[in-house]
Protein backbone atom coordinates (compact mmCIF):
# COMPACT_ATOMS: atom_id res chain seq x y z
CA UNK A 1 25.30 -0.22 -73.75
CA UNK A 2 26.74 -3.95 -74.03
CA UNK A 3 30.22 -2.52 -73.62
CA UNK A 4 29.20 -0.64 -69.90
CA UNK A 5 27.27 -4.20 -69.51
CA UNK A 6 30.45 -6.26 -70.25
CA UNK A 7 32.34 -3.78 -68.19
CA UNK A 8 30.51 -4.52 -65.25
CA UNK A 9 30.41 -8.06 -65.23
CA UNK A 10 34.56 -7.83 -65.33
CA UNK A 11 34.28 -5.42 -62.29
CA UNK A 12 31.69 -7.66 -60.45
CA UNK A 13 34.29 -10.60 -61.48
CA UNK A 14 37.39 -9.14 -60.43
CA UNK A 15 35.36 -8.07 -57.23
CA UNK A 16 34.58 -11.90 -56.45
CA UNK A 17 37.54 -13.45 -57.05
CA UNK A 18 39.30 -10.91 -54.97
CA UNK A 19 36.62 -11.77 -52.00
CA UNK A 20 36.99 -15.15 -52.32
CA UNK A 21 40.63 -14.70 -52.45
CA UNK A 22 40.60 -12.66 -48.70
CA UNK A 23 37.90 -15.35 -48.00
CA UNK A 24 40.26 -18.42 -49.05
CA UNK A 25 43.02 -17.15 -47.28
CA UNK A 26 41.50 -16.43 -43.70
CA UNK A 27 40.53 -19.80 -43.79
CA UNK A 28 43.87 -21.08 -43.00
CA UNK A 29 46.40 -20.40 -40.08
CA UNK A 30 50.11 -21.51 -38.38
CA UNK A 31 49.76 -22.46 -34.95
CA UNK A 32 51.30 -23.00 -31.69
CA UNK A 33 50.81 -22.96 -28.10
CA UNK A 34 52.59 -21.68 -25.27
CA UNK A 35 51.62 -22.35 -21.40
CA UNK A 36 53.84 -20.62 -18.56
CA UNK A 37 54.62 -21.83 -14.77
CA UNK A 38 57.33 -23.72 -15.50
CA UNK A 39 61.24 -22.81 -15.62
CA UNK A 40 62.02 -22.22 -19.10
CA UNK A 41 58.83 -19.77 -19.50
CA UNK A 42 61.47 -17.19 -21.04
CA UNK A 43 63.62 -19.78 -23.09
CA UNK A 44 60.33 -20.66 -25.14
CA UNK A 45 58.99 -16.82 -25.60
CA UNK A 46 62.07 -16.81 -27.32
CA UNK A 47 61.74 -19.48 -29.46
CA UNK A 48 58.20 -18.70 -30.58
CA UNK A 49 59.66 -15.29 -31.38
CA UNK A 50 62.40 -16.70 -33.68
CA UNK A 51 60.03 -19.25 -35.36
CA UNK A 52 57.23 -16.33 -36.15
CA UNK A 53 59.68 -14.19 -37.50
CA UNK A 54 61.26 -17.38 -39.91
CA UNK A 55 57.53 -18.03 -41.04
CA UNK A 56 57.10 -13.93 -42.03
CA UNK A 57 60.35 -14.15 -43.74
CA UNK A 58 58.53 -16.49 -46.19
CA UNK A 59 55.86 -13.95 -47.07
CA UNK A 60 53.00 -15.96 -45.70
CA UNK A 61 49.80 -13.95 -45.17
CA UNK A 62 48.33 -15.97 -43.29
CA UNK A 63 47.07 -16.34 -39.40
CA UNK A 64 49.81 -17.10 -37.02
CA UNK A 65 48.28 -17.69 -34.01
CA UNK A 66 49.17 -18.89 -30.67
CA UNK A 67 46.83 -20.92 -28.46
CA UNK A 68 48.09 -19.59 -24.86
CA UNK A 69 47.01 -20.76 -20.95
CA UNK A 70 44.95 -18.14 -19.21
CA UNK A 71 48.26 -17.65 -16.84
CA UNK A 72 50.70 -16.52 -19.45
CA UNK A 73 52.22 -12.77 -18.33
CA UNK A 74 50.45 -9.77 -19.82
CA UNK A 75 54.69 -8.82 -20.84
CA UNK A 76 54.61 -11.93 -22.59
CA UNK A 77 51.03 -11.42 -24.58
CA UNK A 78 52.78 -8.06 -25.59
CA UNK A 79 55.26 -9.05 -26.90
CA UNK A 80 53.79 -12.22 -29.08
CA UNK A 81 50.97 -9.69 -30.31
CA UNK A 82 53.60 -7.31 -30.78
CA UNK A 83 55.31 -9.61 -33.34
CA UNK A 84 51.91 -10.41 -35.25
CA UNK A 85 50.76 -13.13 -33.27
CA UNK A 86 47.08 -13.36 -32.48
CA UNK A 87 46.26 -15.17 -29.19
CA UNK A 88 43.85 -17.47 -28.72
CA UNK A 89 43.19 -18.42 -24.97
CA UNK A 90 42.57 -21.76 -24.22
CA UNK A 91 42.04 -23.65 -20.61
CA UNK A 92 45.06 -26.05 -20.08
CA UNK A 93 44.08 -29.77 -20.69
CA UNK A 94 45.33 -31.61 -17.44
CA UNK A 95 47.91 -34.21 -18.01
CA UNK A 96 46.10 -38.04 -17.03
CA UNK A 97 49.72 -39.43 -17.28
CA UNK A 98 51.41 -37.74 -14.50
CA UNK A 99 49.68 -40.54 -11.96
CA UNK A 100 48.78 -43.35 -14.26
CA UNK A 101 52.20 -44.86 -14.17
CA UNK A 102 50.46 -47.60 -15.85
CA UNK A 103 49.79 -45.85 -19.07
CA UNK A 104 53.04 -44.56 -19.94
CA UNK A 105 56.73 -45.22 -19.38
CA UNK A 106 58.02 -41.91 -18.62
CA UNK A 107 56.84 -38.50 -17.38
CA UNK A 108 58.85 -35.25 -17.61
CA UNK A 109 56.96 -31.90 -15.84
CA UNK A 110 58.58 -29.65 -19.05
CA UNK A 111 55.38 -31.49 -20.62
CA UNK A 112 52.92 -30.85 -18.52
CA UNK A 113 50.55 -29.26 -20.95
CA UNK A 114 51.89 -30.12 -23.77
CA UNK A 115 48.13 -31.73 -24.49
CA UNK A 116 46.83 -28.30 -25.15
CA UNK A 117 47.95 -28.93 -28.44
CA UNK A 118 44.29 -31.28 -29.09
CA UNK A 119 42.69 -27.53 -28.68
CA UNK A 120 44.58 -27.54 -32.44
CA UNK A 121 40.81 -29.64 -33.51
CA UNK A 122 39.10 -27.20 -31.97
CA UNK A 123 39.80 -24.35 -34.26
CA UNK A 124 36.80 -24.50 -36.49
CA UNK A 125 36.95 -20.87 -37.88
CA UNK A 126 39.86 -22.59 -40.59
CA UNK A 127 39.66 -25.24 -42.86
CA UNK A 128 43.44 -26.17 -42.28
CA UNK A 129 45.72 -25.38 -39.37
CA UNK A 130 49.60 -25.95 -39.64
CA UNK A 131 51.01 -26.67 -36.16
CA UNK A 132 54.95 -25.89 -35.40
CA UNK A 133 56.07 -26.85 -32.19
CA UNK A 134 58.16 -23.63 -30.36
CA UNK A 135 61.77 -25.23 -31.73
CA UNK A 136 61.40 -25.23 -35.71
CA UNK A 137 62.66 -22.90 -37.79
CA UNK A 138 60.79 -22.51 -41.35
CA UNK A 139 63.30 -21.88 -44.36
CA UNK A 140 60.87 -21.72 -46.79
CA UNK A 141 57.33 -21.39 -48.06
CA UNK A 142 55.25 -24.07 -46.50
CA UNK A 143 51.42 -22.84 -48.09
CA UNK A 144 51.48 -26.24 -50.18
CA UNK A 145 50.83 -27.88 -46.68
CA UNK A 146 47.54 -26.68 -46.66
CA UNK A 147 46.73 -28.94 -49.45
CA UNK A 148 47.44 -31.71 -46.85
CA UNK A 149 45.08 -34.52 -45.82
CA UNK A 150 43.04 -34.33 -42.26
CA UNK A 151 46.05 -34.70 -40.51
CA UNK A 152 49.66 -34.86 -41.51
CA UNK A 153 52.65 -36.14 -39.80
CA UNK A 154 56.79 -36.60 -40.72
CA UNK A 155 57.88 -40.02 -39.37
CA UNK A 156 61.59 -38.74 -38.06
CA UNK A 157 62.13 -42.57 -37.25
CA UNK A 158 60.51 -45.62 -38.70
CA UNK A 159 58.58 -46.47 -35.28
CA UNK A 160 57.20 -42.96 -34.14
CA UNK A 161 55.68 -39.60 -36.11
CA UNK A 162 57.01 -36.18 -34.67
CA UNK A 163 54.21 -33.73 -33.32
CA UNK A 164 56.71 -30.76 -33.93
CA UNK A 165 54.93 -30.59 -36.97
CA UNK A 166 50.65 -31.00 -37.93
CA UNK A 167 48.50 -30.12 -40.42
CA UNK A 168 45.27 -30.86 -38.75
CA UNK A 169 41.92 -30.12 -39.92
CA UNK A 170 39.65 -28.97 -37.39
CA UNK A 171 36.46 -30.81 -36.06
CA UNK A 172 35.17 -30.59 -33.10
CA UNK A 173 33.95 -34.24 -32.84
CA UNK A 174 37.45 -35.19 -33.20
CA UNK A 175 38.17 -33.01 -30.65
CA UNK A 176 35.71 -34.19 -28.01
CA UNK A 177 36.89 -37.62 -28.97
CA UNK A 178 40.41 -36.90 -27.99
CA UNK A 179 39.54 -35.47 -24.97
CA UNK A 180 37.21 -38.84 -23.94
CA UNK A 181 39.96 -40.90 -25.04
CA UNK A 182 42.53 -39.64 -22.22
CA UNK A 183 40.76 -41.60 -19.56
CA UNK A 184 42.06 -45.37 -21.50
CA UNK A 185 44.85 -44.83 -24.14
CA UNK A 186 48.58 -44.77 -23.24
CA UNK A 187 51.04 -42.28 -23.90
CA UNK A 188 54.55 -43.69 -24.02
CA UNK A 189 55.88 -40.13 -23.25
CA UNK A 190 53.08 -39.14 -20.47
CA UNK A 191 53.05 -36.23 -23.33
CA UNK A 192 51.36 -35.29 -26.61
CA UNK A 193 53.21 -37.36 -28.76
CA UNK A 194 52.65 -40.55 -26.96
CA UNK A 195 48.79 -39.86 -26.99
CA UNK A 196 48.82 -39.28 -30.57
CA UNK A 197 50.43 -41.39 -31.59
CA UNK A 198 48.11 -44.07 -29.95
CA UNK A 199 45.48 -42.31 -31.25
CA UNK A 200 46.56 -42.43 -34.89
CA UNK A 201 47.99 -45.87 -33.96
CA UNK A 202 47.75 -47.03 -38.23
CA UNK A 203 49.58 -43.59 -39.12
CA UNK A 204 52.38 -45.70 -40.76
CA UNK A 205 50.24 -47.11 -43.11
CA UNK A 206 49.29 -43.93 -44.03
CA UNK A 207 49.85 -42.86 -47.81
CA UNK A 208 52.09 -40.00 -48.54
CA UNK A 209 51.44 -36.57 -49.41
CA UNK A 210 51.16 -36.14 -53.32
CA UNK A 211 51.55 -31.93 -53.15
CA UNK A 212 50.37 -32.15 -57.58
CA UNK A 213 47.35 -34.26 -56.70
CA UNK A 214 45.70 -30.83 -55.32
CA UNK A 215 43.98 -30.66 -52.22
CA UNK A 216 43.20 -33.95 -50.51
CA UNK A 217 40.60 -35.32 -48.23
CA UNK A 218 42.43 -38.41 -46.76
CA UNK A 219 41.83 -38.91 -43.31
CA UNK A 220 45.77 -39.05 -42.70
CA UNK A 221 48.83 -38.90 -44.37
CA UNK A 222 52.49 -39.03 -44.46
CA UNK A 223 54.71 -36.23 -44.88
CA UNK A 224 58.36 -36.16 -46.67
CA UNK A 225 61.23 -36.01 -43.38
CA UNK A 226 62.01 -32.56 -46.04
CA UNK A 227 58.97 -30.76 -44.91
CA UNK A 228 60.31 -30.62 -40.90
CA UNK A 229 63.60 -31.63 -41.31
CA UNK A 230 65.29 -32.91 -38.29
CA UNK A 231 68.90 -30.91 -37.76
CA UNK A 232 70.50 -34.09 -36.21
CA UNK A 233 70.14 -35.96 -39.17
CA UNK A 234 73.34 -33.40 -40.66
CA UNK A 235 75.67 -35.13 -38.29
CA UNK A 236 75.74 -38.45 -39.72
CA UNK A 237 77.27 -37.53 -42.65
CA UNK A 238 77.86 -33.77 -41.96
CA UNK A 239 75.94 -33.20 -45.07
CA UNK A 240 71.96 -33.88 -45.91
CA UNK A 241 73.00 -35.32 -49.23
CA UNK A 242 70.73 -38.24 -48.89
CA UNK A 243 67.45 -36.23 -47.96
CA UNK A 244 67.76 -34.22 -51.50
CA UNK A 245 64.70 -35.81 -52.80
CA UNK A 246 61.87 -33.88 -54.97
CA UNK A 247 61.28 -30.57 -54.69
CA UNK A 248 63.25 -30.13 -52.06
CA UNK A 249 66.63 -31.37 -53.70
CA UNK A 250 67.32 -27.29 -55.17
CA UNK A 251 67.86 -26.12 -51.54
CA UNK A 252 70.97 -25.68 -49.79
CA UNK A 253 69.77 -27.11 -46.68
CA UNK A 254 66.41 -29.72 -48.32
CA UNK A 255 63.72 -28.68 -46.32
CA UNK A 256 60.95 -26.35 -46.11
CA UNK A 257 62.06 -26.39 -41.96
CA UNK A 258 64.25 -27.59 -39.56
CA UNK A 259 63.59 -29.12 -36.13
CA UNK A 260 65.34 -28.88 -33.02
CA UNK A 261 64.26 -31.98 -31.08
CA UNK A 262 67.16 -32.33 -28.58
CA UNK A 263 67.69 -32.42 -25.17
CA UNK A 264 66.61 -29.73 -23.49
CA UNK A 265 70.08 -28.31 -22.50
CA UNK A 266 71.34 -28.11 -26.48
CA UNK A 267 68.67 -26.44 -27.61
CA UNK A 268 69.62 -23.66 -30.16
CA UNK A 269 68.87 -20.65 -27.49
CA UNK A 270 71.53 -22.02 -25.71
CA UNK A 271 74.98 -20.31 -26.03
CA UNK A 272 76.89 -23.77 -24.91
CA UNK A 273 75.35 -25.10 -27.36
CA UNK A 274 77.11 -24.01 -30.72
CA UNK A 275 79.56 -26.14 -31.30
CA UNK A 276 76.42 -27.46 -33.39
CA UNK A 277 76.55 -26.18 -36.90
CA UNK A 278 72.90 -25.74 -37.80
CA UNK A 279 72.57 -23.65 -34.55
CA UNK A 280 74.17 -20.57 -36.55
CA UNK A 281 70.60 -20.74 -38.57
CA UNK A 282 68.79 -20.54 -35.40
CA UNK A 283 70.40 -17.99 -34.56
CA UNK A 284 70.96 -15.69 -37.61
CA UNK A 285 67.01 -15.04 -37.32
CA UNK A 286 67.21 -14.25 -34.15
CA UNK A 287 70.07 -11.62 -35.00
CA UNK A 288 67.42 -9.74 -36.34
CA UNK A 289 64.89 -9.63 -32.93
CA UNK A 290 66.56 -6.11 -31.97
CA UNK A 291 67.45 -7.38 -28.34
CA UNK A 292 68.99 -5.43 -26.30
CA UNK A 293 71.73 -7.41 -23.95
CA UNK A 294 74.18 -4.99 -22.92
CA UNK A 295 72.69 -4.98 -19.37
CA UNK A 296 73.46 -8.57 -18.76
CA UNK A 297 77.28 -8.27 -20.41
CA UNK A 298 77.90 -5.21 -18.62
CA UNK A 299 76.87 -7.17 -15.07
CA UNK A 300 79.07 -10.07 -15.84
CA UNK A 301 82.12 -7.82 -16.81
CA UNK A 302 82.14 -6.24 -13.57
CA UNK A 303 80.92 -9.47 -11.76
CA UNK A 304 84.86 -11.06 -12.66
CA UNK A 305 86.33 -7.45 -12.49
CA UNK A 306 85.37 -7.10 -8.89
CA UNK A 307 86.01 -11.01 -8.10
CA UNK A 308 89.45 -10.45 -9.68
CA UNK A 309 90.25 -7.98 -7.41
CA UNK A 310 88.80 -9.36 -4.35
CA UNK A 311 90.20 -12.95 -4.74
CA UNK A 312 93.30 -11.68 -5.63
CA UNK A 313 95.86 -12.69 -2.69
CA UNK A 314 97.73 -9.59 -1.96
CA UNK A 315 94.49 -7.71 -1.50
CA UNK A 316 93.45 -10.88 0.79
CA UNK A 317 96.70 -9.81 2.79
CA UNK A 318 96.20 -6.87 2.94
CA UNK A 319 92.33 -6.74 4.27
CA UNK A 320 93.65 -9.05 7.25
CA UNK A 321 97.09 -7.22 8.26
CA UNK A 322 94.28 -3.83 8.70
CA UNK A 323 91.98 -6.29 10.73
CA UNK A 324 94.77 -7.30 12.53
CA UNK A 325 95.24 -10.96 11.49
CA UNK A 326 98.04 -12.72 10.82
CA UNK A 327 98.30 -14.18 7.60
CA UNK A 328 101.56 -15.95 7.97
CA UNK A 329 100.09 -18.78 10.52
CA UNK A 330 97.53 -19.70 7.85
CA UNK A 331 100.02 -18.97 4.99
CA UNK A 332 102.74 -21.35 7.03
CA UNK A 333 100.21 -24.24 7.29
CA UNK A 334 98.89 -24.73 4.49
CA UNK A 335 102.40 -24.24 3.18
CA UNK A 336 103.48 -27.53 5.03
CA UNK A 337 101.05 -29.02 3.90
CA UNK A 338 101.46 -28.72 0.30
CA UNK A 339 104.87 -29.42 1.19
CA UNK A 340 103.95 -33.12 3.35
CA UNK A 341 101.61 -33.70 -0.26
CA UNK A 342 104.05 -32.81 -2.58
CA UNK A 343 107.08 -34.69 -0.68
CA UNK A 344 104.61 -38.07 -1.14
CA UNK A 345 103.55 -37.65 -4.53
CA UNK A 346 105.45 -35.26 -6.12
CA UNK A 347 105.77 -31.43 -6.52
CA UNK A 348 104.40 -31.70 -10.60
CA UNK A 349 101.92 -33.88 -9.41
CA UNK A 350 100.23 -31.70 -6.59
CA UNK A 351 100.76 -28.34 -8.98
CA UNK A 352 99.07 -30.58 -11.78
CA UNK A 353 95.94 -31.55 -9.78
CA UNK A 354 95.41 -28.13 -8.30
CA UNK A 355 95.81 -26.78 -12.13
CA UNK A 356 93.36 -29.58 -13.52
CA UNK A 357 90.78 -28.55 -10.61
CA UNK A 358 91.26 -24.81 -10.89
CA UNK A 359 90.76 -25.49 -14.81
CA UNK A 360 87.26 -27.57 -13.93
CA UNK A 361 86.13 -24.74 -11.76
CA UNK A 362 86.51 -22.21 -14.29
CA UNK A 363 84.77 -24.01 -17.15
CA UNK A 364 81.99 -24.18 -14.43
CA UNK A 365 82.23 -20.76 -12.94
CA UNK A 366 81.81 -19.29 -16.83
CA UNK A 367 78.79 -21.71 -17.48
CA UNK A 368 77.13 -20.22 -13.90
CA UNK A 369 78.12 -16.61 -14.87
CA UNK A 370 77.03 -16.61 -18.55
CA UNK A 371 73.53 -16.32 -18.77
CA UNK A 372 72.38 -19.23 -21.23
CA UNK A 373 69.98 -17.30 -23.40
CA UNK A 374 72.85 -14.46 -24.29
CA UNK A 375 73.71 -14.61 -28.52
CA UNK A 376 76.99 -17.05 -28.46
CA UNK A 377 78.79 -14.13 -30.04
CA UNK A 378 78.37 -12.59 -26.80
CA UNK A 379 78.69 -15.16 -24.75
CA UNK A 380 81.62 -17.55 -26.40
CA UNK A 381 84.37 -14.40 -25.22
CA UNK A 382 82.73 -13.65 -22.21
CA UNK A 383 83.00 -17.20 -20.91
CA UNK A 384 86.49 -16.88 -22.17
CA UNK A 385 87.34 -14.17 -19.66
CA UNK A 386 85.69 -15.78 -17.26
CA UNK A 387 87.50 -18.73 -17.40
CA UNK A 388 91.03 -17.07 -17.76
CA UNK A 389 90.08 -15.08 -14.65
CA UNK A 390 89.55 -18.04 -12.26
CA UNK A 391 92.40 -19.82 -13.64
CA UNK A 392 94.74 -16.93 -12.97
CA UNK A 393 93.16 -16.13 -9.53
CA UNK A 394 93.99 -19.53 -8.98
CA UNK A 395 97.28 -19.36 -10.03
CA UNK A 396 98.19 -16.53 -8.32
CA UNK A 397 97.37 -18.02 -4.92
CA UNK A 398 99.34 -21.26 -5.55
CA UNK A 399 102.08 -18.96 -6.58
CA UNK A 400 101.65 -16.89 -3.39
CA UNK A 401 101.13 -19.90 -1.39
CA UNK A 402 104.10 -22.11 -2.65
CA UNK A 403 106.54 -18.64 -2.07
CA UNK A 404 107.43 -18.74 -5.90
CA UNK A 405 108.74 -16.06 -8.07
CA UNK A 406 106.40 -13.29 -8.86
CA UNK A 407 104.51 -13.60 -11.93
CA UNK A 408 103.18 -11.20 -14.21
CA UNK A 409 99.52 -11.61 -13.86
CA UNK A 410 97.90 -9.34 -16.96
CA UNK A 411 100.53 -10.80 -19.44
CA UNK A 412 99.61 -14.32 -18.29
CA UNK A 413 95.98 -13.30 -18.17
CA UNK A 414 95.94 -11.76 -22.03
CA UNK A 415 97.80 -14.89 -22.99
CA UNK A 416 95.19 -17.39 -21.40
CA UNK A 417 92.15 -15.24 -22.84
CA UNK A 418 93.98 -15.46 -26.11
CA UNK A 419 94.49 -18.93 -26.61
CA UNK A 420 91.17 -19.58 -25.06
CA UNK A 421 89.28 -17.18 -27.95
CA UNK A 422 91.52 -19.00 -30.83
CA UNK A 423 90.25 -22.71 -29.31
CA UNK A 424 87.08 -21.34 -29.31
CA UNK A 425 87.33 -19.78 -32.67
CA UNK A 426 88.52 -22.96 -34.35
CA UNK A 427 86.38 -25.44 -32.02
CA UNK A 428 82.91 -23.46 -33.12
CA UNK A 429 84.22 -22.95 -36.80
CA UNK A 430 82.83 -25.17 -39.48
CA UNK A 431 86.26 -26.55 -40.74
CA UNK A 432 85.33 -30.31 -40.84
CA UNK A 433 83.98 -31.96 -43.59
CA UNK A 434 82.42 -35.35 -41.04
CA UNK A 435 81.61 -35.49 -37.55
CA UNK A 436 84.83 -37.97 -36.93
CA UNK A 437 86.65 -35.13 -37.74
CA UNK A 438 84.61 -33.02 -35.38
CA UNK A 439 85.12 -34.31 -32.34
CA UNK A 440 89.08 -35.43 -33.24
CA UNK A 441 89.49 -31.98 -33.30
CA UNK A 442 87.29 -31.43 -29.95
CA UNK A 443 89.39 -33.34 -28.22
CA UNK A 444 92.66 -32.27 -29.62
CA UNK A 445 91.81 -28.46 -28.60
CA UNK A 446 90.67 -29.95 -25.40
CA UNK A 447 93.82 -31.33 -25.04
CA UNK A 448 96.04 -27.92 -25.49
CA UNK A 449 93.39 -26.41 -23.28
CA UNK A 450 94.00 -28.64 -20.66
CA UNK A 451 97.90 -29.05 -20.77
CA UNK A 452 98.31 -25.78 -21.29
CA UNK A 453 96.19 -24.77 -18.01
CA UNK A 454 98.32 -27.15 -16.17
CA UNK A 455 102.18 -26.03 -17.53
CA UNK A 456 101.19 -22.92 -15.86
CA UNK A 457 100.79 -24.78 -12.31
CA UNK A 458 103.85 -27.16 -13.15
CA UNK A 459 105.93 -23.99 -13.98
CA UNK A 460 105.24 -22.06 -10.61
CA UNK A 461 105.96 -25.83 -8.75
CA UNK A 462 109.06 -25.75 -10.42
CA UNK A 463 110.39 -22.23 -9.71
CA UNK A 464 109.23 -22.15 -6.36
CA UNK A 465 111.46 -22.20 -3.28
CA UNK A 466 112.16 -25.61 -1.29
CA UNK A 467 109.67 -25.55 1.55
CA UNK A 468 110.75 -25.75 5.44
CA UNK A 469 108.71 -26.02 8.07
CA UNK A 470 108.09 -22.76 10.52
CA UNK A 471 110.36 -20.83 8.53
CA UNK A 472 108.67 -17.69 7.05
CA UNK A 473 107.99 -16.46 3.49
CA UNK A 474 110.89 -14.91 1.67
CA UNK A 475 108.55 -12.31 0.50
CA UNK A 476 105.18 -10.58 2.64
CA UNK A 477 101.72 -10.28 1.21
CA UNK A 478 102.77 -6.74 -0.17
CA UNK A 479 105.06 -9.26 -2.60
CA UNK A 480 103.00 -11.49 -3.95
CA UNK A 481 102.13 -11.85 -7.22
């Protein structure tokens, strides 16, 4: 009998710590919000996407939810519950700061509602929340966060906390206070972080997180910079040696997450963006998404094949002798007057310029082609080929134009698309051990890029046959290179 007793009270024992377990566990969540209606709607699906799938990687159990405007699409809800997310929908908090020019000292529309984030105090149903702003990746387990004080902040500089990462814990009364307190305090930002920032205006004095003291009750505290480690703080010494403090010294990069606060056009979903080394860690999570972006290369392949074609200038000549036009009484004058040009300043100079602009235009060209959100793998060659195109569509006319010798236009082509993939190659490789070295070699590649863009202009100057006035190509349009 006291054996099936004693049996019992283990079962009813195992039973309640297992409850309270589940129970302990629901009571904590990640968070973020996401509002649409503005232009990079897509860019920041993405990133949300890429930061859940980080956080899972750790093996948290926990709630990720995401605090969304009533407007966000139904595709995007699908997807974020798709990935694990439960959605929370909140109304958006309007933005005081866009007209009170008074209360802040800048106002950018990306930030519109970023204030939805104060909705953070209104999640009562946990006992701790742990914001992440859209742009963080997590490298490790974070649970010892929970632990934190009421709310919990990294100072990234010495002057002003970073919002990218909270630990808040929720009260409503907090929350109603927040949202009474938008009417008088300033926001140097017109955005989140200003307003918090005023509203926590003693945070510095704060005292730091002590993760052995067990779970604290402080009505703020500081957090190590390890806990959301900024990525810009690798380029100063192209190493984090000097943030390998505590328990975060054993890692490889010293954090338990790494922040992308950057301007908006070098953030890590951008493919122009990777000649920043931290940006491969972005991006190797995102490797592992599944998307599917054959479509868009596919479109941009036949977007140069066709514009190839089309541009090219025999075809030009061609198309106008069938309608009927003469191409010769164009071809004549703008032959003099590359010839008046060249006779002032010089035959190498002209064929430089027109090189050094027809260079410009296809670093732009590729950029506008490219869409920014395609995996730099993709998109690195692809710009590549697009920029080789325009420069030999360009050469071909000046070559056509200045009645040179014929050129061959695929071997010239492969040999441009090859040396632009090995500048690439080398520019986006991680062979440099500071950032001096980093952009010495930027600008030495930029240099062979450049000069070796304009030889090819020089060379067809050179080779091409003296210019008189009215006197007809040597070769027709049939001809030409």
């Amino acid at each position: 009998m006291g054996t099936l007793l004693a049996l019992r009270w283990a079962l009813l024992f195992t039973l309640a710590v297992f409850l309270s377990t589940a129970y302990a566990t629901s009571r904590y969540a990640y968070t973020t919000i996401h509002y649409e209606g503005t232009p990079r709607d897509n860019e920041y699906v993405l990133a949300i996407r890429v930061m859940v799938r980080s956080l899972k990687q750790t093996g948290t159990k926990q709630d990720i939810v995401v605090l969304i405007s009533d407007n966000v699409r139904e595709s995007t809800r699908a997807v974020l519950t798709k990935d694990g997310c439960k959605l929370v929908v909140v109304p958006n908090i309007p933005n005081p700061y866009r007209d009170a020019e008074d209360r802040r000292t800048s106002y950018k529309p990306r930030f519109e509602y970023t204030l939805n984030k104060l909705h953070l105090w209104n999640l009562t149903q946990y006992e701790r929340v742990i914001y992440l702003d859209a742009d963080n990746l997590i490298l490790h387990d974070m649970e010892e966060l929970f632990q934190c004080g009421h709310f919990c902040v990294v100072f990234m500089n010495m002057c002003v906390f970073h919002t990218g990462l909270m630990v808040v814990k929720p009260d409503h009364a907090v929350f109603t206070d927040m949202v009474n307190s938008l009417g008088t305090l300033s926001s140097d930002d017109g955005a989140d972080q200003g307003f918090l920032s005023a509203y926590f205006s003693d945070m510095e004095f704060a005292p730091l997180f002590n993760v052995s003291a067990g779970v604290s009750e402080r009505p703020k505290e500081r957090l190590f910079s390890g806990y959301n480690l900024n990525h810009m703080y690798y380029y100063e010494n192209w190493n984090f040696n000097r943030y390998r403090k505590y328990h975060f010294a054993q890692f490889q990069i010293p954090g338990l997450s790494l922040a992308y606060p950057i301007a908006p056009a070098f953030k890590p979903w951008y493919w122009y963006a990777y000649g920043l080394v931290l940006h491969w860690e972005w991006d190797a999570v995102r490797q592992q998404l599944g998307e599917d972006h054959m479509a868009s290369l596919m479109a941009v392949v036949v977007t140069i094949g066709i514009t190839y074609l089309v541009l090219s200038p025999n075809v030009m000549a061609k198309v106008m002798q069938r309608r009927g036009l003469t191409y010769t009484l164009t071809h004549t004058a703008i032959t003099e007057l590359i010839q008046q040009v060249s006779w002032k300043v010089g035959k190498r100079t002209v064929a430089a310029v027109f090189g050094l602009g027809t260079t410009i235009s296809g670093i732009l060209v590729g950029i506008a082609l490219v869409p920014g959100m395609m995996p730099p793998k993709l998109a690195w060659p692809l710009f590549a080929a697009t920029m080789s195109a325009v420069h030999i569509i360009g050469l071909r006319w000046y070559s056509w134009i200045c009645r040179s010798q014929q050129l061959n236009a695929e071997l010239l082509f492969s040999a441009s698309f090859a040396l632009d993939c090995i500048l690439i190659l080398i520019f986006l490789s991680d062979l440099y051990t500071n950032p001096i070295q980093k952009i010495l070699v930027a600008l030495v590649l930029a240099t062979v890029f450049i000069f070796f863009k304009l030889f090819c202009y020089v060379h067809v100057a050179i080779h091409s046959g003296r210019l008189k006035k009215g006197v007809k190509s040597g070769h027709d349009a049939s001809d030409a290179c």
